[in-house]
Protein backbone atom coordinates (compact mmCIF):
# COMPACT_ATOMS: atom_id res chain seq x y z
CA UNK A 1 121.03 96.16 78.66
CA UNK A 2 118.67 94.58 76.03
CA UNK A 3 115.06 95.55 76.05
CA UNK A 4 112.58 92.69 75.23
CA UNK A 5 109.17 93.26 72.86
CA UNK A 6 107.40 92.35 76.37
CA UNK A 7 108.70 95.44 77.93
CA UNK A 8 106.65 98.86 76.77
CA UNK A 9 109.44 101.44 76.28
CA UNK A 10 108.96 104.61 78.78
CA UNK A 11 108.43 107.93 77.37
CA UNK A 12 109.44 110.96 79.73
CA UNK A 13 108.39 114.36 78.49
CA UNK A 14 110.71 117.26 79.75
CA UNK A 15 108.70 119.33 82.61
CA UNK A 16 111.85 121.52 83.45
CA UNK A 17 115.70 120.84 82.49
CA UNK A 18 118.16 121.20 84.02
CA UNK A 19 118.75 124.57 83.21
CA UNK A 20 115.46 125.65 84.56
CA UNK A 21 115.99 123.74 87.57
CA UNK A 22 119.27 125.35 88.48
CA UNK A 23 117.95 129.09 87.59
CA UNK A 24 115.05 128.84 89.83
CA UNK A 25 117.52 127.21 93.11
CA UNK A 26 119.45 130.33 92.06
CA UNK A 27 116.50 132.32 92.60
CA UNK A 28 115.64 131.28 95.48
CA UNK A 29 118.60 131.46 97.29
CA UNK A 30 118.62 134.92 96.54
CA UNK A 31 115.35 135.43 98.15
CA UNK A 32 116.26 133.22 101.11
CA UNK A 33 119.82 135.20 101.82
CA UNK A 34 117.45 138.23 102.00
CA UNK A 35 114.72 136.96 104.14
CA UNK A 36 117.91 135.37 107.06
CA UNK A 37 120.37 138.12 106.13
CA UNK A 38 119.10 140.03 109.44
CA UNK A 39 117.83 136.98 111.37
CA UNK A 40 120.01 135.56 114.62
CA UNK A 41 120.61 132.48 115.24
CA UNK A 42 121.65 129.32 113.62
CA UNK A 43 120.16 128.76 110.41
CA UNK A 44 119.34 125.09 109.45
CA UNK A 45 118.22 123.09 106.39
CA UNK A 46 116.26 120.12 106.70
CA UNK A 47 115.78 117.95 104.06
CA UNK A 48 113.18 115.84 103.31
CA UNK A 49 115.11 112.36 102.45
CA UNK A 50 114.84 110.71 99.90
CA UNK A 51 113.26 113.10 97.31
CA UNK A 52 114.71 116.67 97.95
CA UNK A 53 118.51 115.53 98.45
CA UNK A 54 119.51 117.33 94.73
CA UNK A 55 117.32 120.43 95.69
CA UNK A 56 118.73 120.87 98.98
CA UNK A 57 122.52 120.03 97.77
CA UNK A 58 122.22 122.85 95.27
CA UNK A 59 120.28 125.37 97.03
CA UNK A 60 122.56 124.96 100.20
CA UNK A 61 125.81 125.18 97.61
CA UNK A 62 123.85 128.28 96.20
CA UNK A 63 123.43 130.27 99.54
CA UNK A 64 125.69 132.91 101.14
CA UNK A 65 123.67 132.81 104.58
CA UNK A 66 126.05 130.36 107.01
CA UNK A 67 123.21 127.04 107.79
CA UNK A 68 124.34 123.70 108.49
CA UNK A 69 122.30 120.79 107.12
CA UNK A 70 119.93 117.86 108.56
CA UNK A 71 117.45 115.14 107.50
CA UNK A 72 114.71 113.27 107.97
CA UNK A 73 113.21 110.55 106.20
CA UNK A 74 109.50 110.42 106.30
CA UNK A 75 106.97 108.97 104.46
CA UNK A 76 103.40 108.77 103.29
CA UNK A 77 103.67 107.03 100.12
CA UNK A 78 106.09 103.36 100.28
CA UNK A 79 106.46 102.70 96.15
CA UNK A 80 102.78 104.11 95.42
CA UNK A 81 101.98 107.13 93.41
CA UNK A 82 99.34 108.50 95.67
CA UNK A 83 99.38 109.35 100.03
CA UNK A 84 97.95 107.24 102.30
CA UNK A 85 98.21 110.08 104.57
CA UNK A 86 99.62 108.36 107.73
CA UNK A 87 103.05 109.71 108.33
CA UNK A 88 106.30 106.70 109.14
CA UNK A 89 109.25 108.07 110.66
CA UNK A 90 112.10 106.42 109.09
CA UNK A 91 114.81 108.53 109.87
CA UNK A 92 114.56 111.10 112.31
CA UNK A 93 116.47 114.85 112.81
CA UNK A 94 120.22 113.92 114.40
CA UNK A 95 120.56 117.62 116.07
CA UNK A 96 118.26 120.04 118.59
CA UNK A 97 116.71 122.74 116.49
CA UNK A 98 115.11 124.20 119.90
CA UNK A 99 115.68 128.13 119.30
CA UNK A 100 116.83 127.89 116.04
CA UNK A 101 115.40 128.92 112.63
CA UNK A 102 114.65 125.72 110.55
CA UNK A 103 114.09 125.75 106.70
CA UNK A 104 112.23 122.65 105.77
CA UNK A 105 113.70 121.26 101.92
CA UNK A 106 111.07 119.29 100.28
CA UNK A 107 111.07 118.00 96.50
CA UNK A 108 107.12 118.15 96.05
CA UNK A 109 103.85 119.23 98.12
CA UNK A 110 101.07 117.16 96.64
CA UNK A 111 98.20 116.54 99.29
CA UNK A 112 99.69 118.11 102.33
CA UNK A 113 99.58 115.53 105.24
CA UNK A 114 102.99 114.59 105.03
CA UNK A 115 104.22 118.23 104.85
CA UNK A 116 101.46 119.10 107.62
CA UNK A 117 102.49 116.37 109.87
CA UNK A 118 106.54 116.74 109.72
CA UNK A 119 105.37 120.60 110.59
CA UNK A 120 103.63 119.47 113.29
CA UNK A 121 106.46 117.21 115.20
CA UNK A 122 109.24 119.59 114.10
CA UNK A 123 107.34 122.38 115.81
CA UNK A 124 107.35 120.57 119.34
CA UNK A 125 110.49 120.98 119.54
CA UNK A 126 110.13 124.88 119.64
CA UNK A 127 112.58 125.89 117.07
CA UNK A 128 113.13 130.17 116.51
CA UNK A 129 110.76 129.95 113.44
CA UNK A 130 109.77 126.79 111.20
CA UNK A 131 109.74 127.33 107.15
CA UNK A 132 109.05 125.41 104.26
CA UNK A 133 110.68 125.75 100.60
CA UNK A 134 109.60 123.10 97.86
CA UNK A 135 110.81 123.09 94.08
CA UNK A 136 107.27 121.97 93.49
CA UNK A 137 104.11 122.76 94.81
CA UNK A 138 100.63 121.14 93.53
CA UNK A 139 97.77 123.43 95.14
CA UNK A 140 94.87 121.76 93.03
CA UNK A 141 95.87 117.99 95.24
CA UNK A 142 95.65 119.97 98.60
CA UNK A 143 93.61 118.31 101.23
CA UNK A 144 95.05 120.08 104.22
CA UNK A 145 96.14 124.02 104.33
CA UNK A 146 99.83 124.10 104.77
CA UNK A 147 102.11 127.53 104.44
CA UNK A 148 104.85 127.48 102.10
CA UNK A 149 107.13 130.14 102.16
CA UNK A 150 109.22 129.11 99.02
CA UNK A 151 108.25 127.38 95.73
CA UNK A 152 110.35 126.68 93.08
CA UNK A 153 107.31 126.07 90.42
CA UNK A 154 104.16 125.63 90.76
CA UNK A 155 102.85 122.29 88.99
CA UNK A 156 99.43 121.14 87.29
CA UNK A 157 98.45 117.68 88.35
CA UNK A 158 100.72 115.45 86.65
CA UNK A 159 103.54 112.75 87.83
CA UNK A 160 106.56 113.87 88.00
CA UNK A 161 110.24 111.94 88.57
CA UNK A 162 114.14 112.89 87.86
CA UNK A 163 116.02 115.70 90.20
CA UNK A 164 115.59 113.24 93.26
CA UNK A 165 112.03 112.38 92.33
CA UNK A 166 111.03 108.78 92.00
CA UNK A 167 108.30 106.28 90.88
CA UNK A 168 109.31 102.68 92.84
CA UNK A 169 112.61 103.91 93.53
CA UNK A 170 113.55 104.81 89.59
CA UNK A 171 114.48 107.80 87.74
CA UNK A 172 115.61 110.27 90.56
CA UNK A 173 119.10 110.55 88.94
CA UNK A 174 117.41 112.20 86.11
CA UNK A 175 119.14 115.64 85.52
CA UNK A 176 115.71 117.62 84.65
CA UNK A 177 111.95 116.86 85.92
CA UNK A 178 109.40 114.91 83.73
CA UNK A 179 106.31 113.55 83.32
CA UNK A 180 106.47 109.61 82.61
CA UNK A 181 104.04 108.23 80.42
């Protein structure tokens, strides 16, 4: 593919590699298998489509505790780089999670609402207990108080893409986590 003068080139600085990446998923499977090791009842993953597919791929290949997996698609941000903080359904949970324990897989918690909102529906539909694990969590963009039960890493302010993480669609193929420029 040629690149023309009249295209800037991007520079991505390395937040986490790969190798971080997969160490912390480790990690927090561990903690996870401890937390459901005594807990009855079906265990299951949802993951937040499209940004926390790699996450949830590898920390569901990295548990022992049985789960099976859903999705959702929901969004609060189209192609921009900031919330608009109303919440569009696009894809909605294909199974009943009504008495069981649900594990919500999300890429990033920036502001909140969309995290706050998906909490909110999934929790009408009384499931055993209703938790949230992110690889990264941004507390100083919170606008709205949200528990999370798991965090991969915990981020400054900055834009982040690769491991399922986009800007417009591009660079969630990335192997590690950066910071475009």
């Amino acid at each position: 593919m040629n690149n023309t003068s009249d295209q800037p080139a991007v520079q991505i600085d390395c937040l986490y590699s790969a190798a971080q990446i997969q160490q912390r998923v480790q990690a927090l499977a561990v903690q996870i298998d401890v937390d459901y090791s005594q807990s009855t009842g079906e265990l299951v993953l949802v993951g937040l489509l499209n940004g926390a597919v790699m996450f949830l791929a590898d920390l569901s290949r990295s548990l022992q505790t049985p789960h099976r997996l859903d999705f959702m698609q929901v969004s609060s941000y189209g192609d921009q780089q900031a919330s608009s903080g109303q919440l569009r359904v696009l894809k909605d949970l294909d199974g009943n999670i009504c008495g069981k324990h649900v594990l919500i897989v999300e890429d990033i918690i920036d502001t909140g609402h969309t995290l706050q909102q998906t909490l909110a529906r999934l929790a009408k539909r009384q499931p055993a207990s209703l938790h949230v694990c992110t690889l990264l969590d941004k507390p100083s963009r919170r606008r709205v108080a949200v528990g999370v039960d798991y965090v991969g890493f915990q981020i400054e302010d900055v834009f982040v893409i690769g491991y399922g993480m986009d800007d417009a669609q591009q660079y969630r193929h990335l192997p590690y986590i950066g910071v475009k420029h």
